[in-house]
PDB file of N, CA and C in Angstrom:
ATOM      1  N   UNK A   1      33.012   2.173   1.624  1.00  0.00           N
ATOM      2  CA  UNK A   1      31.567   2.222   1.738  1.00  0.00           C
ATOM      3  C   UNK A   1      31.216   3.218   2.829  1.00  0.00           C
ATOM      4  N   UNK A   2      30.041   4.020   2.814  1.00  0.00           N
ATOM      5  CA  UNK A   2      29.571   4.971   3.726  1.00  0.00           C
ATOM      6  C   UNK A   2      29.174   4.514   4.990  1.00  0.00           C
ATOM      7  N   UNK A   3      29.862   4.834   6.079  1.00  0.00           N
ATOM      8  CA  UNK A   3      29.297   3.999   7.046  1.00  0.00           C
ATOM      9  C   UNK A   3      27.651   4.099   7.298  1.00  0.00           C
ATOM     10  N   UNK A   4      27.129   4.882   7.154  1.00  0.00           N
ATOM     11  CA  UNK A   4      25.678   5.112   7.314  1.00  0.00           C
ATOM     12  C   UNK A   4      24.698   4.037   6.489  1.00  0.00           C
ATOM     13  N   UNK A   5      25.220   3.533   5.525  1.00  0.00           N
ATOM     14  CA  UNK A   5      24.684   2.482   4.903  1.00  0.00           C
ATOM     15  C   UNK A   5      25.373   0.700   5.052  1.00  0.00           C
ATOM     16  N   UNK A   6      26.056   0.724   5.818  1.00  0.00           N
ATOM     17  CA  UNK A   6      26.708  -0.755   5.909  1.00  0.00           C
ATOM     18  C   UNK A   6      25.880  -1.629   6.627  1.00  0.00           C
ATOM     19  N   UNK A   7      25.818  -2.585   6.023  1.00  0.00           N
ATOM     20  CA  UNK A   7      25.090  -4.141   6.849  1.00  0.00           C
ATOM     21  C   UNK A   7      23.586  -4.013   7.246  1.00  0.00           C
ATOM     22  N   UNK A   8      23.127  -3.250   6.239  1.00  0.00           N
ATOM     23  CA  UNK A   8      21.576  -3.051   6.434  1.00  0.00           C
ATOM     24  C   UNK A   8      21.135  -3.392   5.196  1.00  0.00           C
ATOM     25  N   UNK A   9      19.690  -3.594   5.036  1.00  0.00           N
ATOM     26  CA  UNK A   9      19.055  -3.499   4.104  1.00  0.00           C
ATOM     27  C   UNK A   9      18.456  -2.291   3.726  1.00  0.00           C
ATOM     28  N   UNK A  10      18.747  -1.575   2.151  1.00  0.00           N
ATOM     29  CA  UNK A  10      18.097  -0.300   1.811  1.00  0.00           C
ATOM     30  C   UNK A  10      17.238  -0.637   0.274  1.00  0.00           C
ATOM     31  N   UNK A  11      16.615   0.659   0.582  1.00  0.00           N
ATOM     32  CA  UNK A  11      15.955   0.649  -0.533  1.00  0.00           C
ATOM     33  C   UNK A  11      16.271   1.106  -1.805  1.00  0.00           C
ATOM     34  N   UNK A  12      16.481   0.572  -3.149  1.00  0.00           N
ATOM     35  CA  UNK A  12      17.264   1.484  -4.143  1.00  0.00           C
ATOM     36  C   UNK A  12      16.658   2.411  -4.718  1.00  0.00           C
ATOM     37  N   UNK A  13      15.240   2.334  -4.837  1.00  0.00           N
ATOM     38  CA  UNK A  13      14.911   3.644  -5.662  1.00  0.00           C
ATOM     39  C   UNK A  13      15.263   4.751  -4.269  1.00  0.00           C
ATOM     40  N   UNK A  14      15.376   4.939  -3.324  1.00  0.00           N
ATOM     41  CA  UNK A  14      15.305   6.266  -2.404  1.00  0.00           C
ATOM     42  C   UNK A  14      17.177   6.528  -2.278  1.00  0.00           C
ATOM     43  N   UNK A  15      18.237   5.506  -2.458  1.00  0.00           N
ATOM     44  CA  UNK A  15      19.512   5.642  -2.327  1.00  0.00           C
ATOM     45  C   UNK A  15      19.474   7.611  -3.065  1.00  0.00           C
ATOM     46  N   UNK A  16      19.262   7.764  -4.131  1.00  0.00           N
ATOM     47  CA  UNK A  16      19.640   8.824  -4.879  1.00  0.00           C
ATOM     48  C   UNK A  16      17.979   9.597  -5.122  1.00  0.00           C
ATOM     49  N   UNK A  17      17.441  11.022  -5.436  1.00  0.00           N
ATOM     50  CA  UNK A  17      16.476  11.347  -5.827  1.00  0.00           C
ATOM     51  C   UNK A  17      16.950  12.213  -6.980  1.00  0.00           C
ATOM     52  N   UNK A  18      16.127  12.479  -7.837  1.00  0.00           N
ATOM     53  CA  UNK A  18      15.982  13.322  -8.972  1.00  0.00           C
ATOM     54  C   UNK A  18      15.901  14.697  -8.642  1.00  0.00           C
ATOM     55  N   UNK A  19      16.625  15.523  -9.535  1.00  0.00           N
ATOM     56  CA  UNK A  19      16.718  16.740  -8.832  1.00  0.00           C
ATOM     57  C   UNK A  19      16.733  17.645 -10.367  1.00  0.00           C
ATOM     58  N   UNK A  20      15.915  18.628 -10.469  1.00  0.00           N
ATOM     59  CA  UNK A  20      15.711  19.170 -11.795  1.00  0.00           C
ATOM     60  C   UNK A  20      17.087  19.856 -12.467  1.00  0.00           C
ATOM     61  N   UNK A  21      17.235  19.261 -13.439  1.00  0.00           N
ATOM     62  CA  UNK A  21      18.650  19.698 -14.938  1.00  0.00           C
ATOM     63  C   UNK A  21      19.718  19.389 -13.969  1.00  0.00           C
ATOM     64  N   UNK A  22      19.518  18.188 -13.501  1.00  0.00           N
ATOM     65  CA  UNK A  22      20.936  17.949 -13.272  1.00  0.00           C
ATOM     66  C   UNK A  22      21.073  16.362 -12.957  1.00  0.00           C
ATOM     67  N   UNK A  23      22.526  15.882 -12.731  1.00  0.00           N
ATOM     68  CA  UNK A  23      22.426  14.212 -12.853  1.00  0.00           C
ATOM     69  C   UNK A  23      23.134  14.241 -11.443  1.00  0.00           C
ATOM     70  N   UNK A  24      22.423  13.141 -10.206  1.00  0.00           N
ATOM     71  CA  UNK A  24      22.908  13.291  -9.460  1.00  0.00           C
ATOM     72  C   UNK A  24      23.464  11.863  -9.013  1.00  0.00           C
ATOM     73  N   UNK A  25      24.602  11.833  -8.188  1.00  0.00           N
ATOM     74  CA  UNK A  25      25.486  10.198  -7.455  1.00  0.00           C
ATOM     75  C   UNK A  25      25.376  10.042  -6.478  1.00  0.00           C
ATOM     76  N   UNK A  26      25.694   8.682  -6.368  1.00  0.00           N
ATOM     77  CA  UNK A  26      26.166   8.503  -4.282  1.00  0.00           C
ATOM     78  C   UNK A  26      26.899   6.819  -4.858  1.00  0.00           C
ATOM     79  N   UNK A  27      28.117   7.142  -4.453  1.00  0.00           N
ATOM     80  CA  UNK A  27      28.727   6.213  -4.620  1.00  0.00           C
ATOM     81  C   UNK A  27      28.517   5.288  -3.391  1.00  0.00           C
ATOM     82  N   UNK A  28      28.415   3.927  -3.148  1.00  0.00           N
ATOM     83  CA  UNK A  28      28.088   3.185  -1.954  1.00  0.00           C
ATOM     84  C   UNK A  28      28.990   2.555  -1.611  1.00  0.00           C
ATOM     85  N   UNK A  29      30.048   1.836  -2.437  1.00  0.00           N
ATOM     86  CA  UNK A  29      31.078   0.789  -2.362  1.00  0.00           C
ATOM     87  C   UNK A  29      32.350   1.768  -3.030  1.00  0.00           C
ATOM     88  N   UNK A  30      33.244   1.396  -2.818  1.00  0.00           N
ATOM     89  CA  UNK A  30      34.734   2.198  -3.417  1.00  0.00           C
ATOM     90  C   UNK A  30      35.797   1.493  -2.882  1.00  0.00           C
ATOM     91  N   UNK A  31      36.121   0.014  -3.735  1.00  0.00           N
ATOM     92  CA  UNK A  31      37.299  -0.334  -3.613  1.00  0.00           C
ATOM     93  C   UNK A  31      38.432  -0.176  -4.777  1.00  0.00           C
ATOM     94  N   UNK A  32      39.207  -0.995  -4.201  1.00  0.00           N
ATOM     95  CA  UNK A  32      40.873  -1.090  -5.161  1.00  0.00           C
ATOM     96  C   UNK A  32      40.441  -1.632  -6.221  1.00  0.00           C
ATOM     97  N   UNK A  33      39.340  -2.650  -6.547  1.00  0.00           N
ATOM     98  CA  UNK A  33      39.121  -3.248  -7.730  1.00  0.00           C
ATOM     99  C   UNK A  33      37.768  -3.451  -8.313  1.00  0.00           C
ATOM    100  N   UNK A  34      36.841  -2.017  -7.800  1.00  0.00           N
ATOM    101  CA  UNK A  34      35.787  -1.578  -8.338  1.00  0.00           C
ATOM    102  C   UNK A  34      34.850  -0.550  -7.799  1.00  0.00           C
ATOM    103  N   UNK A  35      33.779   0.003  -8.171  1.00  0.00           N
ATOM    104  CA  UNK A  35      32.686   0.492  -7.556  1.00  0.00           C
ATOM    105  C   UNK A  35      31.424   0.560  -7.707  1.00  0.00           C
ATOM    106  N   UNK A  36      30.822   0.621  -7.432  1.00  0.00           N
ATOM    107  CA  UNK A  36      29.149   0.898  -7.294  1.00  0.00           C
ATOM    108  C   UNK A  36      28.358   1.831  -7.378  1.00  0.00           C
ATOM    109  N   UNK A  37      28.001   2.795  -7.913  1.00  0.00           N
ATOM    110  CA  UNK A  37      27.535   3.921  -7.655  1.00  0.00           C
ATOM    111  C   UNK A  37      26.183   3.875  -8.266  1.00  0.00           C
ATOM    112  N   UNK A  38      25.167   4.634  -7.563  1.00  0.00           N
ATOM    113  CA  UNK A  38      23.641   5.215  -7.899  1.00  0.00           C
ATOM    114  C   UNK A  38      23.646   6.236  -8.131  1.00  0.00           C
ATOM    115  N   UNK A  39      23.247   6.373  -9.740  1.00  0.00           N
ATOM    116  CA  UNK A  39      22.736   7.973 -10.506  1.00  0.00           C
ATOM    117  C   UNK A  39      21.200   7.719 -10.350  1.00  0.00           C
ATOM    118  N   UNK A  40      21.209   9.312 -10.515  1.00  0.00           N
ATOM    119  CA  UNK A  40      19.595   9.746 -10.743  1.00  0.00           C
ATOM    120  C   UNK A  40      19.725  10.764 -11.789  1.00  0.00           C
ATOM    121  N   UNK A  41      18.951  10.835 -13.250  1.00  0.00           N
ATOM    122  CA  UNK A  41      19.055  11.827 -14.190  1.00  0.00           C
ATOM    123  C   UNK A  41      17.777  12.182 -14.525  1.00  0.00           C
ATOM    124  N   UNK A  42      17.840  14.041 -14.732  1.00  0.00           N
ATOM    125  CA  UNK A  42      16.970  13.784 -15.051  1.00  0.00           C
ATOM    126  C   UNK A  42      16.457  14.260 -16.115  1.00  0.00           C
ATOM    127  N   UNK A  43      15.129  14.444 -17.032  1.00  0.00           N
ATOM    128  CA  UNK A  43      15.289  13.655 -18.597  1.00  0.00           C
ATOM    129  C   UNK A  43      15.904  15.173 -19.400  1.00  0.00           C
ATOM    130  N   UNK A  44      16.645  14.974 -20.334  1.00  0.00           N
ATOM    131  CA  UNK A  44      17.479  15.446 -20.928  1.00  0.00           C
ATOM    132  C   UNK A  44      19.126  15.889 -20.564  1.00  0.00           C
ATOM    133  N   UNK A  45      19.045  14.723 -19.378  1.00  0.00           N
ATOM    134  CA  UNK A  45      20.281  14.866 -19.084  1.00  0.00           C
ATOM    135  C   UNK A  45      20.686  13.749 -19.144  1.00  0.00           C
ATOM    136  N   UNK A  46      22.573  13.675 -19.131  1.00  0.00           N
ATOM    137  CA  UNK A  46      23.603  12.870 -19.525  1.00  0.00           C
ATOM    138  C   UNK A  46      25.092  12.990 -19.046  1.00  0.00           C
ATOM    139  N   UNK A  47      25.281  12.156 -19.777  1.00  0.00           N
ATOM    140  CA  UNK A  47      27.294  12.041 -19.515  1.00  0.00           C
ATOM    141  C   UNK A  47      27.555  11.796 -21.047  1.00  0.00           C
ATOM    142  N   UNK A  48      28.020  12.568 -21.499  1.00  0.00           N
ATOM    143  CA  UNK A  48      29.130  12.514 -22.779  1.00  0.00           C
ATOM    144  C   UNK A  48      29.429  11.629 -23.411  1.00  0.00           C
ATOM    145  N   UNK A  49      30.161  11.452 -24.424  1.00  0.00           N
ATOM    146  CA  UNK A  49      31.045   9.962 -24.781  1.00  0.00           C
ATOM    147  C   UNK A  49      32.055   9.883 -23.889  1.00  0.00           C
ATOM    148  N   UNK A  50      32.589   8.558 -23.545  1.00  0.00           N
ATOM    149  CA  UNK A  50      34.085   8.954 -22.930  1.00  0.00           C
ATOM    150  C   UNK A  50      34.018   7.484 -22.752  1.00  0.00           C
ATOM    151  N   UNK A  51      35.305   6.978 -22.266  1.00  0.00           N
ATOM    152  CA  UNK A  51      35.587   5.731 -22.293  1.00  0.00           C
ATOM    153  C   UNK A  51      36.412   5.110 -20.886  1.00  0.00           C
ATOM    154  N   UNK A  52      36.843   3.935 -20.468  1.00  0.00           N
ATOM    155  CA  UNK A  52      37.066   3.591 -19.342  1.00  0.00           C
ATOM    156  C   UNK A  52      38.116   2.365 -19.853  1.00  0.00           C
ATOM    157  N   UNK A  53      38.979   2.206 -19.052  1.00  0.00           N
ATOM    158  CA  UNK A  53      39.520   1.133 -19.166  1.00  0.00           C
ATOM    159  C   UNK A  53      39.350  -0.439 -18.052  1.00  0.00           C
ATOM    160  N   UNK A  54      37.861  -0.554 -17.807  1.00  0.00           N
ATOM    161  CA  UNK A  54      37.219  -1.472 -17.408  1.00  0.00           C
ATOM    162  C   UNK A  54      36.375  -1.586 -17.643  1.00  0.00           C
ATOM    163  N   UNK A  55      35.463  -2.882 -17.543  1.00  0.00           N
ATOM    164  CA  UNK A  55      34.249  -3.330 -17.869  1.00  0.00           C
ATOM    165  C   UNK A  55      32.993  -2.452 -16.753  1.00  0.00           C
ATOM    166  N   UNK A  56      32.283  -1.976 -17.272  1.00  0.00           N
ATOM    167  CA  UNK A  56      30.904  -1.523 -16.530  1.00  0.00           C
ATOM    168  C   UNK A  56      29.560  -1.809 -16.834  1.00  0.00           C
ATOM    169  N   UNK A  57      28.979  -2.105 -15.454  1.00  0.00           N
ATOM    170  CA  UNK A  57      27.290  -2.987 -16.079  1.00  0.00           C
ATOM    171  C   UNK A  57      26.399  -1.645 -15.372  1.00  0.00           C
ATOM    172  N   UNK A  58      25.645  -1.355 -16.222  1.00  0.00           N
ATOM    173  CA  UNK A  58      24.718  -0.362 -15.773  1.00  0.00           C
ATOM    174  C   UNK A  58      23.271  -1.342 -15.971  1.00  0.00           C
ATOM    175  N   UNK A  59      22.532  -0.970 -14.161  1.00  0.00           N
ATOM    176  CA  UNK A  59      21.263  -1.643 -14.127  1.00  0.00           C
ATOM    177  C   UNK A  59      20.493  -0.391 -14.057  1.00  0.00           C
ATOM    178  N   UNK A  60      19.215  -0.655 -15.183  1.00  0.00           N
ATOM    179  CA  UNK A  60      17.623   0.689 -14.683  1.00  0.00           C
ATOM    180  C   UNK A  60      17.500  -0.290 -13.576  1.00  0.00           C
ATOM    181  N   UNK A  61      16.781   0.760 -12.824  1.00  0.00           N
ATOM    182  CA  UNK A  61      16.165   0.797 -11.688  1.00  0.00           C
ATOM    183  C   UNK A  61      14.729   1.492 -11.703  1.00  0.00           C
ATOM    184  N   UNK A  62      14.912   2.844 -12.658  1.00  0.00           N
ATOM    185  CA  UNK A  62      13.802   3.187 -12.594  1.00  0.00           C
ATOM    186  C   UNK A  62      13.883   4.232 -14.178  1.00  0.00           C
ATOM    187  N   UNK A  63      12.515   4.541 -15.051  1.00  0.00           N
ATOM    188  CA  UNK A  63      12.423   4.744 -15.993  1.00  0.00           C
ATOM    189  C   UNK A  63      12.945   4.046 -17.040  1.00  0.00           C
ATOM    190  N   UNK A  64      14.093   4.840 -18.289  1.00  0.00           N
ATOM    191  CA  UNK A  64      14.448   4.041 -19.253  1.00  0.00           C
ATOM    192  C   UNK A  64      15.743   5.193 -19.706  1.00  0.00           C
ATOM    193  N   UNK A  65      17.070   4.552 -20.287  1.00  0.00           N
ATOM    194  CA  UNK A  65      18.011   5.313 -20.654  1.00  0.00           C
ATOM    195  C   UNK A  65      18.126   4.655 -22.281  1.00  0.00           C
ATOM    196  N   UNK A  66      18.328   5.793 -22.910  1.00  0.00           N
ATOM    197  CA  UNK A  66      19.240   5.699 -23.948  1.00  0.00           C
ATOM    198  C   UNK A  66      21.211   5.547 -24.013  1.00  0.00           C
ATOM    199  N   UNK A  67      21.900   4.067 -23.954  1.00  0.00           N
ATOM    200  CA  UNK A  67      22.758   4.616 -23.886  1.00  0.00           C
ATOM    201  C   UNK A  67      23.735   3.731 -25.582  1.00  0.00           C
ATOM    202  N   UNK A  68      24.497   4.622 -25.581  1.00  0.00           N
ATOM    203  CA  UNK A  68      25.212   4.674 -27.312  1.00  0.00           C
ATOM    204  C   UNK A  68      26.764   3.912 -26.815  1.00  0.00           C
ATOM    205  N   UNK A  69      26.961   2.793 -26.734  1.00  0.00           N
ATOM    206  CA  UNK A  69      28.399   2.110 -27.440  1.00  0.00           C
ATOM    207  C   UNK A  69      29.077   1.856 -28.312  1.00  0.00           C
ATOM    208  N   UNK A  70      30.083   2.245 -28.392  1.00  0.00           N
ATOM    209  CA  UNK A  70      30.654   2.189 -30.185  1.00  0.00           C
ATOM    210  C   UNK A  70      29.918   2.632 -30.981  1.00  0.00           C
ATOM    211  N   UNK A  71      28.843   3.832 -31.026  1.00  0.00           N
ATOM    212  CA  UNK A  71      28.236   4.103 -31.823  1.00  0.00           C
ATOM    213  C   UNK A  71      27.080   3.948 -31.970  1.00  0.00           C
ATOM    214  N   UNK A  72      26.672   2.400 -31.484  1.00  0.00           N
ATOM    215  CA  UNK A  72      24.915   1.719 -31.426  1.00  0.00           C
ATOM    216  C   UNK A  72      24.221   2.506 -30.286  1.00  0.00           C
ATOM    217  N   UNK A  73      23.036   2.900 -30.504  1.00  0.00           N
ATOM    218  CA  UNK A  73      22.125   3.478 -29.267  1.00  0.00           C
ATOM    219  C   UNK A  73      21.418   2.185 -29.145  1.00  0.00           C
ATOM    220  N   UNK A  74      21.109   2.074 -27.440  1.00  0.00           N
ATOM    221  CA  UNK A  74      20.672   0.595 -26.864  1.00  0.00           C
ATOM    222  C   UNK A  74      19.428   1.647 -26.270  1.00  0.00           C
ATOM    223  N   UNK A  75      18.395   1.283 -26.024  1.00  0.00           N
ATOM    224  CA  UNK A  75      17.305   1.750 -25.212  1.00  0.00           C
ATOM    225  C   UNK A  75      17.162   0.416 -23.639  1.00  0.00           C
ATOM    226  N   UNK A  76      17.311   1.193 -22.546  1.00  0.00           N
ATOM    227  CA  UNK A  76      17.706   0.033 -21.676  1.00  0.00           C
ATOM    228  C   UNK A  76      16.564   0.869 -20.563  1.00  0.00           C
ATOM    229  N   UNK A  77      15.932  -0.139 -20.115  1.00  0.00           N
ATOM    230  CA  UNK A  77      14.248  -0.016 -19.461  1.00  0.00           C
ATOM    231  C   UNK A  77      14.497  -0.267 -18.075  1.00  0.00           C
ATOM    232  N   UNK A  78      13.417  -0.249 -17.291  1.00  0.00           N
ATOM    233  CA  UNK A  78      13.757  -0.701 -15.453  1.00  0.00           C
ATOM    234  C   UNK A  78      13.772  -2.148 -15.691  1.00  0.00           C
ATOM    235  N   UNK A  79      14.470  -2.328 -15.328  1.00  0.00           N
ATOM    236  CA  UNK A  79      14.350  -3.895 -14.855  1.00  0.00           C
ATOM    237  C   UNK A  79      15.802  -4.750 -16.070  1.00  0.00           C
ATOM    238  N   UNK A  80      16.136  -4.053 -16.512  1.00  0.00           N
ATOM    239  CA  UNK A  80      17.334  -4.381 -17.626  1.00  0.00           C
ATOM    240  C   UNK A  80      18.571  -4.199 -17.404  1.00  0.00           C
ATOM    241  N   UNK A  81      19.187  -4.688 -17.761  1.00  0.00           N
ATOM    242  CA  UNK A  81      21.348  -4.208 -17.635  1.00  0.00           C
ATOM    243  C   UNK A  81      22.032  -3.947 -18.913  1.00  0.00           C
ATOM    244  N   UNK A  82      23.124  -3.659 -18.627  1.00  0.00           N
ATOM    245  CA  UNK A  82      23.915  -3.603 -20.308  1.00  0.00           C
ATOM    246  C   UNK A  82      24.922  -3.523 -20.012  1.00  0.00           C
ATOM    247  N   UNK A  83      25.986  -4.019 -20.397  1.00  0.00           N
ATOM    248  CA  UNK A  83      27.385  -4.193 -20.221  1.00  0.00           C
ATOM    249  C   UNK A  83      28.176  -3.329 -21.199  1.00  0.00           C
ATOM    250  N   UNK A  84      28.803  -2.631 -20.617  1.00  0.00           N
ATOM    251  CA  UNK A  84      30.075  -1.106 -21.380  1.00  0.00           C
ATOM    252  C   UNK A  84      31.198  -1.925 -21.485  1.00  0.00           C
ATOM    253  N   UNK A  85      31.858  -2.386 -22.274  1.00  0.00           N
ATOM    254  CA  UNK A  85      33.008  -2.913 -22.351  1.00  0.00           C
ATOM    255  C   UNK A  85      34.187  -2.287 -22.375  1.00  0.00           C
ATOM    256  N   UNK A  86      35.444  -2.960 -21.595  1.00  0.00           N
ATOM    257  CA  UNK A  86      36.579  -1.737 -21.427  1.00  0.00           C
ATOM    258  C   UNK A  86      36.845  -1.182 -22.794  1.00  0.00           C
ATOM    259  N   UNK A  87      37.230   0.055 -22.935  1.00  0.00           N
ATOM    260  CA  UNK A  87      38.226   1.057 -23.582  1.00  0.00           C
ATOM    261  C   UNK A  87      36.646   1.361 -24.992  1.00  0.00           C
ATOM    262  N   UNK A  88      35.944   1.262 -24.604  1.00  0.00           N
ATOM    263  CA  UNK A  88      34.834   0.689 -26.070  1.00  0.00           C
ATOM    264  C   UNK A  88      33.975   2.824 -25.139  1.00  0.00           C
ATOM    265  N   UNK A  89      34.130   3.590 -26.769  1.00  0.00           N
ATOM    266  CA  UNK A  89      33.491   4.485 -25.748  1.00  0.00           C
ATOM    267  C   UNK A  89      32.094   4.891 -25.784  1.00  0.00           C
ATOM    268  N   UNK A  90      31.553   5.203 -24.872  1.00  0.00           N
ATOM    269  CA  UNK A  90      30.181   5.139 -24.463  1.00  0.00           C
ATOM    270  C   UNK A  90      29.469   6.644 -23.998  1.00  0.00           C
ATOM    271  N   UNK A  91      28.116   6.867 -24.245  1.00  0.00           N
ATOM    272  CA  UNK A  91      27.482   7.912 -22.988  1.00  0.00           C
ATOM    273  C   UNK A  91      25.740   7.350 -22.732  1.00  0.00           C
ATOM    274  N   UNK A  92      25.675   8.129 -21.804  1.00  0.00           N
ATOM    275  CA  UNK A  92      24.504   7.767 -21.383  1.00  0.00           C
ATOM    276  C   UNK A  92      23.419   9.038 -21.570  1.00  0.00           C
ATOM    277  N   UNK A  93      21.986   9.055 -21.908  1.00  0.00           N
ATOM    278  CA  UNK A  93      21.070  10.225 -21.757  1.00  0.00           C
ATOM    279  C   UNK A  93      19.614  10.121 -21.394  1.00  0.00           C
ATOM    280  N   UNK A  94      19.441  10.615 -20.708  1.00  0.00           N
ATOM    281  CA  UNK A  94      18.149  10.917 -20.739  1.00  0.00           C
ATOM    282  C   UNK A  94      16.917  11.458 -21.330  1.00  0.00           C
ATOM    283  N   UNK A  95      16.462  10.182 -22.220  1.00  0.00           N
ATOM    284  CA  UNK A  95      16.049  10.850 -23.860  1.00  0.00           C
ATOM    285  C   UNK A  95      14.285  11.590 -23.436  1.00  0.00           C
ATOM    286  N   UNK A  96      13.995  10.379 -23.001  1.00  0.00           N
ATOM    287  CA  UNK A  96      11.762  10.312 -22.777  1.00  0.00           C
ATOM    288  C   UNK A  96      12.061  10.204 -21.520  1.00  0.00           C
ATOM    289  N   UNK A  97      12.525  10.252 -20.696  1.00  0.00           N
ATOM    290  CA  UNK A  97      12.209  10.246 -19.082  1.00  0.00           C
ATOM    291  C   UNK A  97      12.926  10.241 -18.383  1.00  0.00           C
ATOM    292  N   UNK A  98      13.146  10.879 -16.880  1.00  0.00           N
ATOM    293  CA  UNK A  98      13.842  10.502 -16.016  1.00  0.00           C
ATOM    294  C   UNK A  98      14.177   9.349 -15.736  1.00  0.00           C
ATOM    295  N   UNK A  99      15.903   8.817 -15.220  1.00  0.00           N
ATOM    296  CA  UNK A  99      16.019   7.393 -15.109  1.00  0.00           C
ATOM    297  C   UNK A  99      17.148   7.367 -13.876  1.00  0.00           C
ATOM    298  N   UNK A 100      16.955   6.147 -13.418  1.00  0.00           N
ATOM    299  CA  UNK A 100      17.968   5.784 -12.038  1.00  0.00           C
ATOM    300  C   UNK A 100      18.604   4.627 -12.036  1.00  0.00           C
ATOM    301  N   UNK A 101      20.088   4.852 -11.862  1.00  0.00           N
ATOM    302  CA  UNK A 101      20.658   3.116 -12.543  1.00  0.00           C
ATOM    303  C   UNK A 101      21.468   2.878 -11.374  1.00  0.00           C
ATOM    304  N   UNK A 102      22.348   1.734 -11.617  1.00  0.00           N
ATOM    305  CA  UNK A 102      23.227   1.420 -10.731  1.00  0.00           C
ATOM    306  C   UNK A 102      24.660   1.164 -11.711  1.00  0.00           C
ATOM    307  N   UNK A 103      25.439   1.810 -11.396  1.00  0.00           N
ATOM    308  CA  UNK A 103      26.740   1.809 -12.281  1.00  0.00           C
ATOM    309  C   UNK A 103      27.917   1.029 -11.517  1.00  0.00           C
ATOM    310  N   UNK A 104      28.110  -0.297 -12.027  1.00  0.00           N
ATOM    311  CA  UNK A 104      29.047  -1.330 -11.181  1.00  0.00           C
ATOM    312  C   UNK A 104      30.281  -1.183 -12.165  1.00  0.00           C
ATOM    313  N   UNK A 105      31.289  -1.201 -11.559  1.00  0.00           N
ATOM    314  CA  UNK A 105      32.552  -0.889 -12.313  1.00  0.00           C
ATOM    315  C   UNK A 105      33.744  -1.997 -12.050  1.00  0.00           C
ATOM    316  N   UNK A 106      33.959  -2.729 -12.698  1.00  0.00           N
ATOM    317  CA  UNK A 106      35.312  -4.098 -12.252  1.00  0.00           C
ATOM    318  C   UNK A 106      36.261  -3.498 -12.686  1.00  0.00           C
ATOM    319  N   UNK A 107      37.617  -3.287 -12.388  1.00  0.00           N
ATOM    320  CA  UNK A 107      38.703  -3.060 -12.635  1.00  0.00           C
ATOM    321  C   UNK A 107      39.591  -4.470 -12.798  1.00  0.00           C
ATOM    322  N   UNK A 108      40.653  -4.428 -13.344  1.00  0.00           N
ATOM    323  CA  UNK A 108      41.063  -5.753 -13.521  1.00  0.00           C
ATOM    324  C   UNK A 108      42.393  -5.514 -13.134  1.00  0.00           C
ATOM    325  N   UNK A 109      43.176  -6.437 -12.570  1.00  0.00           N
ATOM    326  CA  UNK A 109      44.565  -6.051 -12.138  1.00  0.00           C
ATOM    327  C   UNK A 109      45.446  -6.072 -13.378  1.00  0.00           C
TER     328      UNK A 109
END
């Protein structure tokens, strides 16, 4: 974890800002058996298909993402989650608007 952010209270929409044609991170947590990270995208931007061999819960925070698992497109709003299941492959985009999530990642031993 960044020391600049430990044992405080922050705010999540300001962790990451939007920055034009491009998708931006800040990872907060980074252990042996997961992580945390805050994107900011912005709209017509994305991450690919690709796949993981752990479970990942992506929370909006702010706007709305389109994201496609196994094929299904999910429309996932502020205030919503969605669970990526391991090895199952996935991407995320920015279809109608800029969006800001929180990408939690469990690894499993």
């Amino acid at each position: 974890m960044s020391e600049d952010i430990k044992a405080k209270a922050l705010d999540i929409q300001n962790l990451v800002e939007y920055q034009d044609d491009t998708v931006v991170s800040r990872e907060v947590i980074k252990k042996e058996l997961g992580t945390v990270t805050f994107f900011a995208f912005d709209k017509g931007q994305g991450l690919s298909e690709h796949s993981a061999p752990f479970d990942a819960m992506v929370q909006i925070i702010d706007g709305e993402a389109e994201i496609t698992i196994s094929g299904v497109k999910n429309t996932v709003k502020k205030g919503e989650i969605i669970i990526m299941p391991a090895n199952e492959p996935h991407a995320l985009q920015a279809v109608n608007s800029p969006y800001k999530m929180i990408l939690t990642m469990i690894k499993s031993n």
